[in-house]
Structures are given as structure tokens and as C-alpha cells.
PDB file of N, CA and C in Angstrom:
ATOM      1  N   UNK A   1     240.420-195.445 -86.032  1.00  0.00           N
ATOM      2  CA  UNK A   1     241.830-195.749 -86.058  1.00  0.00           C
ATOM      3  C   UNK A   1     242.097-196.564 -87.329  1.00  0.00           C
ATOM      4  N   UNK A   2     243.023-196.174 -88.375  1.00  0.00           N
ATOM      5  CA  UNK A   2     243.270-196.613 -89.502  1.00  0.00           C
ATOM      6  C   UNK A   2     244.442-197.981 -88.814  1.00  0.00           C
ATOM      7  N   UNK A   3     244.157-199.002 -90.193  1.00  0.00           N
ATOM      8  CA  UNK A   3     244.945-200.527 -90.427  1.00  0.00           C
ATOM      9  C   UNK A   3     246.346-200.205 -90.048  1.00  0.00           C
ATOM     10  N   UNK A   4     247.184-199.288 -90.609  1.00  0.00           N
ATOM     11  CA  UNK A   4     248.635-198.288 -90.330  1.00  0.00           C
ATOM     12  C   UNK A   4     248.547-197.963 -88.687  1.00  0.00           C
ATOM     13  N   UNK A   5     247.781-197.040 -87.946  1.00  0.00           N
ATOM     14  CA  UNK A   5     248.292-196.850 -87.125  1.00  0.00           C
ATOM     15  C   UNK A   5     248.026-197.763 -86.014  1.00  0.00           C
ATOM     16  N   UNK A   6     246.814-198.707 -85.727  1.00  0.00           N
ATOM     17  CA  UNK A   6     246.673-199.981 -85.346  1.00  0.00           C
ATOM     18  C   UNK A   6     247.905-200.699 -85.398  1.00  0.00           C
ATOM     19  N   UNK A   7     248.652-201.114 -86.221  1.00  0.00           N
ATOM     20  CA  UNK A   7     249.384-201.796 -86.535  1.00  0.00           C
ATOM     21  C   UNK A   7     250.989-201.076 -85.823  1.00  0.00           C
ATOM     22  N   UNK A   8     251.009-199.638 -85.729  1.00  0.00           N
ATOM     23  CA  UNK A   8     252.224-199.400 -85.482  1.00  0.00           C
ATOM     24  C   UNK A   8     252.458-199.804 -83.864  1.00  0.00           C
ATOM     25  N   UNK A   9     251.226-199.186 -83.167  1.00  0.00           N
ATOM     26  CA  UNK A   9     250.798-199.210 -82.050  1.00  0.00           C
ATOM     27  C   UNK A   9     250.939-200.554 -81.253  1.00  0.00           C
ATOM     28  N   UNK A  10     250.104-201.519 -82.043  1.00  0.00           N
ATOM     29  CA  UNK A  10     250.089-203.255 -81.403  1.00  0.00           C
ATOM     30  C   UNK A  10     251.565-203.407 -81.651  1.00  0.00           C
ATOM     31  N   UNK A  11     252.163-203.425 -82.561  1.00  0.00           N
ATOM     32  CA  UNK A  11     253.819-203.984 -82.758  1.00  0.00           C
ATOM     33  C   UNK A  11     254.767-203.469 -81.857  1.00  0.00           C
ATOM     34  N   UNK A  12     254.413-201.751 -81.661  1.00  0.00           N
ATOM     35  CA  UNK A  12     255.301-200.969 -80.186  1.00  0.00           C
ATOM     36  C   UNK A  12     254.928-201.587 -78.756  1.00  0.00           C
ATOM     37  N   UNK A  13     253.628-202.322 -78.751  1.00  0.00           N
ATOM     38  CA  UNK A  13     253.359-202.424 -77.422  1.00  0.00           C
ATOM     39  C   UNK A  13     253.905-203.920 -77.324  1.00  0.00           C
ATOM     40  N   UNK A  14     253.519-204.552 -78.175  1.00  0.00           N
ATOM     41  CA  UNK A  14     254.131-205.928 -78.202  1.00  0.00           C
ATOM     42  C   UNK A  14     255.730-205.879 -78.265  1.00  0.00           C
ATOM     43  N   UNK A  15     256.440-205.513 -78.747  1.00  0.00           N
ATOM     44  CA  UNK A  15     257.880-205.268 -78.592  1.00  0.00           C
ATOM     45  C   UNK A  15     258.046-204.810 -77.128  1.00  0.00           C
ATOM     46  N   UNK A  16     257.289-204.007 -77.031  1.00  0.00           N
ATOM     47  CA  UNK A  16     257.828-203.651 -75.177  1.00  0.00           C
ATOM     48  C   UNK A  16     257.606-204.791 -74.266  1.00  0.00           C
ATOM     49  N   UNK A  17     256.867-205.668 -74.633  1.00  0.00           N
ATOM     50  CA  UNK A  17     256.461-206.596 -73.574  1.00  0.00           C
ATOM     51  C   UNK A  17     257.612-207.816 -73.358  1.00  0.00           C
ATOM     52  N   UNK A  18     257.795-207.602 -75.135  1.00  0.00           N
ATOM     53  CA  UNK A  18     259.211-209.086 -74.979  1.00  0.00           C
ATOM     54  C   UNK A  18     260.046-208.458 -74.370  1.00  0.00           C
ATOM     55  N   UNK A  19     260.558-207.289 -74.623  1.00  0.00           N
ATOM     56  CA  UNK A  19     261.990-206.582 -73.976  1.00  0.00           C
ATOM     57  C   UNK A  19     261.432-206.597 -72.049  1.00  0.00           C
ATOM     58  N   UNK A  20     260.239-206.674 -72.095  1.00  0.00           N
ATOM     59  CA  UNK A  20     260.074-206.703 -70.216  1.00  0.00           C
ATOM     60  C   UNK A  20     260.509-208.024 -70.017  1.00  0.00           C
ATOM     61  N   UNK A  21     259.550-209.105 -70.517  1.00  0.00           N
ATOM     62  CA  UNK A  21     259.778-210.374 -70.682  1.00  0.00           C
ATOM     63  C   UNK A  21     261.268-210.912 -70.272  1.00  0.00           C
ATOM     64  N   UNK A  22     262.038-210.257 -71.365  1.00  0.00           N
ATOM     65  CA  UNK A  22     263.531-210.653 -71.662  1.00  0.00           C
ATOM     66  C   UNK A  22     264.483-210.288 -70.222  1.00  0.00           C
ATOM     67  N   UNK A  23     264.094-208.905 -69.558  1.00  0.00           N
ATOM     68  CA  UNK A  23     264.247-208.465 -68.644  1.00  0.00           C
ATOM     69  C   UNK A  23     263.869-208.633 -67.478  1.00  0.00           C
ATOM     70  N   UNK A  24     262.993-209.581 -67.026  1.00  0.00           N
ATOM     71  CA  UNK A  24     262.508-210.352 -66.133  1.00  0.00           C
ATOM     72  C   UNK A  24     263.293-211.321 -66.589  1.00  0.00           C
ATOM     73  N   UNK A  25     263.343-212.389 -67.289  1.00  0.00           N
ATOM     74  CA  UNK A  25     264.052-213.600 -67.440  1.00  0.00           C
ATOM     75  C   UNK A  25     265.434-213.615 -66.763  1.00  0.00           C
ATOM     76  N   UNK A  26     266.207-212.347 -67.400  1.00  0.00           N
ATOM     77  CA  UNK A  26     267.504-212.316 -66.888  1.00  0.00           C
ATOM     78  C   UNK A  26     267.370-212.038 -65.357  1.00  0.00           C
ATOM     79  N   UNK A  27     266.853-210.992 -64.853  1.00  0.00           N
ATOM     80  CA  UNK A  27     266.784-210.920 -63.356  1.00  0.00           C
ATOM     81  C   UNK A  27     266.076-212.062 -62.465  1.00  0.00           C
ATOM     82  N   UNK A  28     265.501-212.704 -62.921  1.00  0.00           N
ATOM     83  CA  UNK A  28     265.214-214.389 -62.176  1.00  0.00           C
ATOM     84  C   UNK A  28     265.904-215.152 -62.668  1.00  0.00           C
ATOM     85  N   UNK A  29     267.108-214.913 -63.673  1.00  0.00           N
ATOM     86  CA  UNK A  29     267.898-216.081 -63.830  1.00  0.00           C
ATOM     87  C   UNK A  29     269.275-215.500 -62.657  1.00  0.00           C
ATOM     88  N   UNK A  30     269.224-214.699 -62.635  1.00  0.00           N
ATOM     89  CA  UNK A  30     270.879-213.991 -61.836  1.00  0.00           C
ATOM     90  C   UNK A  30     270.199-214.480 -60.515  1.00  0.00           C
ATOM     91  N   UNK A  31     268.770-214.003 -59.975  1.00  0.00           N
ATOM     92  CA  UNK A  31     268.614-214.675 -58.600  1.00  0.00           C
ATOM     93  C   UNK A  31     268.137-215.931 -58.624  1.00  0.00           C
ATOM     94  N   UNK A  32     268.175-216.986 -59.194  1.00  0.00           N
ATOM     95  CA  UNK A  32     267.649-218.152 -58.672  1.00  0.00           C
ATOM     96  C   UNK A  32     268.395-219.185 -59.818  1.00  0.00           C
ATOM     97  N   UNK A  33     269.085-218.601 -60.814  1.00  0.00           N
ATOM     98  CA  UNK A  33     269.413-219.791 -61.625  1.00  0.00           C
ATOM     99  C   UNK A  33     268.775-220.852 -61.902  1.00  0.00           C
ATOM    100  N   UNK A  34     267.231-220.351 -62.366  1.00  0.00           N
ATOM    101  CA  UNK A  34     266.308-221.451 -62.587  1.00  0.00           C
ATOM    102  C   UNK A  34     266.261-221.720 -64.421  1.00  0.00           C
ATOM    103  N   UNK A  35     265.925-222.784 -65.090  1.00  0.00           N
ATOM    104  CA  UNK A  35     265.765-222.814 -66.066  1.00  0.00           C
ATOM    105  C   UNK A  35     264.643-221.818 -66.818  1.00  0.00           C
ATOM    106  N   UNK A  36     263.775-221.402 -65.867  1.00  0.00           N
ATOM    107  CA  UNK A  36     262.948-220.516 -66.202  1.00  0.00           C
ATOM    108  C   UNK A  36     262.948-219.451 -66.451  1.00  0.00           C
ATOM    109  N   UNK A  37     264.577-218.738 -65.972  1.00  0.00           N
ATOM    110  CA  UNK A  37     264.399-217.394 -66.782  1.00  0.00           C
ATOM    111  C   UNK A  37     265.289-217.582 -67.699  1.00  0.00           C
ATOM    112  N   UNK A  38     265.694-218.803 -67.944  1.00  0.00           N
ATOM    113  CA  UNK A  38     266.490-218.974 -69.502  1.00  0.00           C
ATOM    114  C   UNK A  38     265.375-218.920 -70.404  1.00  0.00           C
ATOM    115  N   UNK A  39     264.175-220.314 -70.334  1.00  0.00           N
ATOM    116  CA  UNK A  39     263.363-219.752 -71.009  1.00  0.00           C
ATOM    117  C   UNK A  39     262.552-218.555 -71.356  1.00  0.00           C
ATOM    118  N   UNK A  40     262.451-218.018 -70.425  1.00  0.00           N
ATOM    119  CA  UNK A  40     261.690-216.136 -70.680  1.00  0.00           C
ATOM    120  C   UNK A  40     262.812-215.575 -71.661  1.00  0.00           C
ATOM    121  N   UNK A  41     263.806-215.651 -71.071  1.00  0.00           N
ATOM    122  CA  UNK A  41     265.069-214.353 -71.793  1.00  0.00           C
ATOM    123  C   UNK A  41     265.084-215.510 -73.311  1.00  0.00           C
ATOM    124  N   UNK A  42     264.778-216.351 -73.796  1.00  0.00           N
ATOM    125  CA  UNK A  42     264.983-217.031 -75.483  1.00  0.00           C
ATOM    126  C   UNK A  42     263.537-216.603 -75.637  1.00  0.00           C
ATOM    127  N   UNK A  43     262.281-216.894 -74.638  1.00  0.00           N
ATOM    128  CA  UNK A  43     261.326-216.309 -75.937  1.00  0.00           C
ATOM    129  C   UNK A  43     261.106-214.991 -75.384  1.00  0.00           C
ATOM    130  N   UNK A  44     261.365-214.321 -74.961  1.00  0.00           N
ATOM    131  CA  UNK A  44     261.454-212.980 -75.126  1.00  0.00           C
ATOM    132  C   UNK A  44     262.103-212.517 -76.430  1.00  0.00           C
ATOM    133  N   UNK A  45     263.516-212.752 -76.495  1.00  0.00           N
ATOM    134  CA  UNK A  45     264.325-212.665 -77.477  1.00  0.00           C
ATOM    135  C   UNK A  45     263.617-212.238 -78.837  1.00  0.00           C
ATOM    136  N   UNK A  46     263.441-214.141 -79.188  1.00  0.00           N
ATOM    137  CA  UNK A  46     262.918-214.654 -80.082  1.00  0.00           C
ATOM    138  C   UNK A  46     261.230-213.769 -80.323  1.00  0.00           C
ATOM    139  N   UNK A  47     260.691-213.654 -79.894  1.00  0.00           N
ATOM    140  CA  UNK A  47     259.381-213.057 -79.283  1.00  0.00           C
ATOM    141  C   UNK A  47     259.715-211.747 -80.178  1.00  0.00           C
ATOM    142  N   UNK A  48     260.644-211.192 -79.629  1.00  0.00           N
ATOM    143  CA  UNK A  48     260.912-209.090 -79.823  1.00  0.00           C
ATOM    144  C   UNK A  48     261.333-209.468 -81.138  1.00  0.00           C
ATOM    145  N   UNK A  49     262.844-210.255 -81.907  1.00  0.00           N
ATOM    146  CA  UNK A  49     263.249-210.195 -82.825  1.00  0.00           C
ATOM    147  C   UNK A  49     261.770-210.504 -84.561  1.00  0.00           C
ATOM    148  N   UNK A  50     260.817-211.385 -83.695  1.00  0.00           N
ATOM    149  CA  UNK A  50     259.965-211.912 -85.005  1.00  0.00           C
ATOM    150  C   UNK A  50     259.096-210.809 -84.937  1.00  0.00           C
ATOM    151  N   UNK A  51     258.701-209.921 -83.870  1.00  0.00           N
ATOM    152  CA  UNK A  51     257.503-208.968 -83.842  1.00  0.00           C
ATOM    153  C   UNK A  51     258.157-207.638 -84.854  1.00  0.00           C
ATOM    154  N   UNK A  52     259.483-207.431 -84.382  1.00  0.00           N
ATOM    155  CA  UNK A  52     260.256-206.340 -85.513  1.00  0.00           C
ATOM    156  C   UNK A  52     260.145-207.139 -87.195  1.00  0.00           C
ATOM    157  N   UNK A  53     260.524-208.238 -87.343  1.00  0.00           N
ATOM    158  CA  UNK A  53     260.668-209.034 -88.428  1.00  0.00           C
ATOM    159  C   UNK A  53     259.060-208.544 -89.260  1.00  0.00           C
ATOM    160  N   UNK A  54     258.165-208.877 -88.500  1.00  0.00           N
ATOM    161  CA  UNK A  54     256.482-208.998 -88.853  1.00  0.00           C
ATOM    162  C   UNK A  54     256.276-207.078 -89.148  1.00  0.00           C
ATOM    163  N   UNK A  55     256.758-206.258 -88.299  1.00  0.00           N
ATOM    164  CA  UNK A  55     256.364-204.994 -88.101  1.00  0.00           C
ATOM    165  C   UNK A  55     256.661-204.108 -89.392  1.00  0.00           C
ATOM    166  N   UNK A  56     258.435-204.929 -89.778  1.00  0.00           N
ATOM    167  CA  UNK A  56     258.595-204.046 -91.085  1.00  0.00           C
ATOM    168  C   UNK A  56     258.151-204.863 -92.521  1.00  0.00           C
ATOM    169  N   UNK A  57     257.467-205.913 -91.986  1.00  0.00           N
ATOM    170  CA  UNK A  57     256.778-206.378 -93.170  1.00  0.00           C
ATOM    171  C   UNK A  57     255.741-205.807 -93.867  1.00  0.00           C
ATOM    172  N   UNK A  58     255.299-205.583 -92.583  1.00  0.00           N
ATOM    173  CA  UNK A  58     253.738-205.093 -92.846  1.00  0.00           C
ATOM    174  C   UNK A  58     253.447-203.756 -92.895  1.00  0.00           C
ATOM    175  N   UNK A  59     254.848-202.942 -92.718  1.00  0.00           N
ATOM    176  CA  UNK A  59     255.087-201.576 -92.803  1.00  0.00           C
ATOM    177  C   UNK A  59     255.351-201.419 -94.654  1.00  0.00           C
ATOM    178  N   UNK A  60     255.834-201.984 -95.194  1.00  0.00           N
ATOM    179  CA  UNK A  60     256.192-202.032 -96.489  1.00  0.00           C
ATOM    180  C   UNK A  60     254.860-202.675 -96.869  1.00  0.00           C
ATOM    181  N   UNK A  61     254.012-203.425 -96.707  1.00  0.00           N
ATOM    182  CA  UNK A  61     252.894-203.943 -97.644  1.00  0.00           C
ATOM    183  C   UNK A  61     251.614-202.709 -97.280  1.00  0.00           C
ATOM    184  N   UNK A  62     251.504-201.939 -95.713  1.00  0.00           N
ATOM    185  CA  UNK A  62     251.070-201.181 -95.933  1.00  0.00           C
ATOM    186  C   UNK A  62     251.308-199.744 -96.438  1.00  0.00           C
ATOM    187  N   UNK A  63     252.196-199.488 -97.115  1.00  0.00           N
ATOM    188  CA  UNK A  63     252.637-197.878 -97.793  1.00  0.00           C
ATOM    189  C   UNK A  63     252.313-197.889 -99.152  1.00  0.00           C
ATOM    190  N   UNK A  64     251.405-199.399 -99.394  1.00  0.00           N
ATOM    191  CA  UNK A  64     251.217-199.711-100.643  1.00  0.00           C
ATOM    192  C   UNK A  64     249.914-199.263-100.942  1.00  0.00           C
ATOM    193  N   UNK A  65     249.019-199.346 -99.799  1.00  0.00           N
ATOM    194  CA  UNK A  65     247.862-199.186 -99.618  1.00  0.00           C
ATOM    195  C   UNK A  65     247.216-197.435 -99.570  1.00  0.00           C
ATOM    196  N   UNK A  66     246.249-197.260-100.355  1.00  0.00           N
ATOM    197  CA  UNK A  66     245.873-195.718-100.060  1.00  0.00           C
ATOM    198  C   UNK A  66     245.899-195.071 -99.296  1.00  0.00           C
TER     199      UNK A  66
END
């Protein structure tokens, strides 16, 4: 498995996890109004938005590569 497709793979699976994350947070915040699924649904968020941030970084430094 090449550095490229490793990389596309870990970033798709990791993005899915914040968007579960984020999606659990909100559905334990609607039933229990705990501070705890505020926190899930911000680092979920935060979580999905930096893993896209990191994904097309490293998508552009690798197209550089042979």
C-alpha cells in the first residue's frame, strides 16, 4: 500500500468517525442535555474540520512526490 493511498484511506476513516462522534454528541445532547454531548459535537466538529484541513495538505505535498 503506497504513502497516497494510506493516507487517503486513514483521513476517510478518520473523518467518518468525527462526523459519528458529532452525531452522537447531538443525539445525547437532545436526550439528556448534558454538557457532554456539547463537548463531543465541538470536538467532533473541530476533530472533522482539522482532519480535512491536514488531508488536503498532504494531498498537495503528495502529487509532488513520484
Amino acid at each position: 500500500m503506497s504513502l497516497r493511498v494510506f493516507h487517503i484511506v486513514f483521513i476517510t476513516v478518520s473523518v467518518a468517525l468525527m462526523l459519528y462522534l458529532t452525531a452522537w454528541g447531538v443525539r445525547d445532547f437532545i436526550a439528556a442535555r448534558s454538557s457532554l454531548g456539547i463537548s463531543m459535537i465541538i470536538f467532533g466538529v473541530t476533530g472533522g474540520a482539522s482532519l480535512v484541513w491536514y488531508g488536503m495538505r498532504v494531498f498537495h505535498k503528495l502529487k509532488e512526490l513520484p
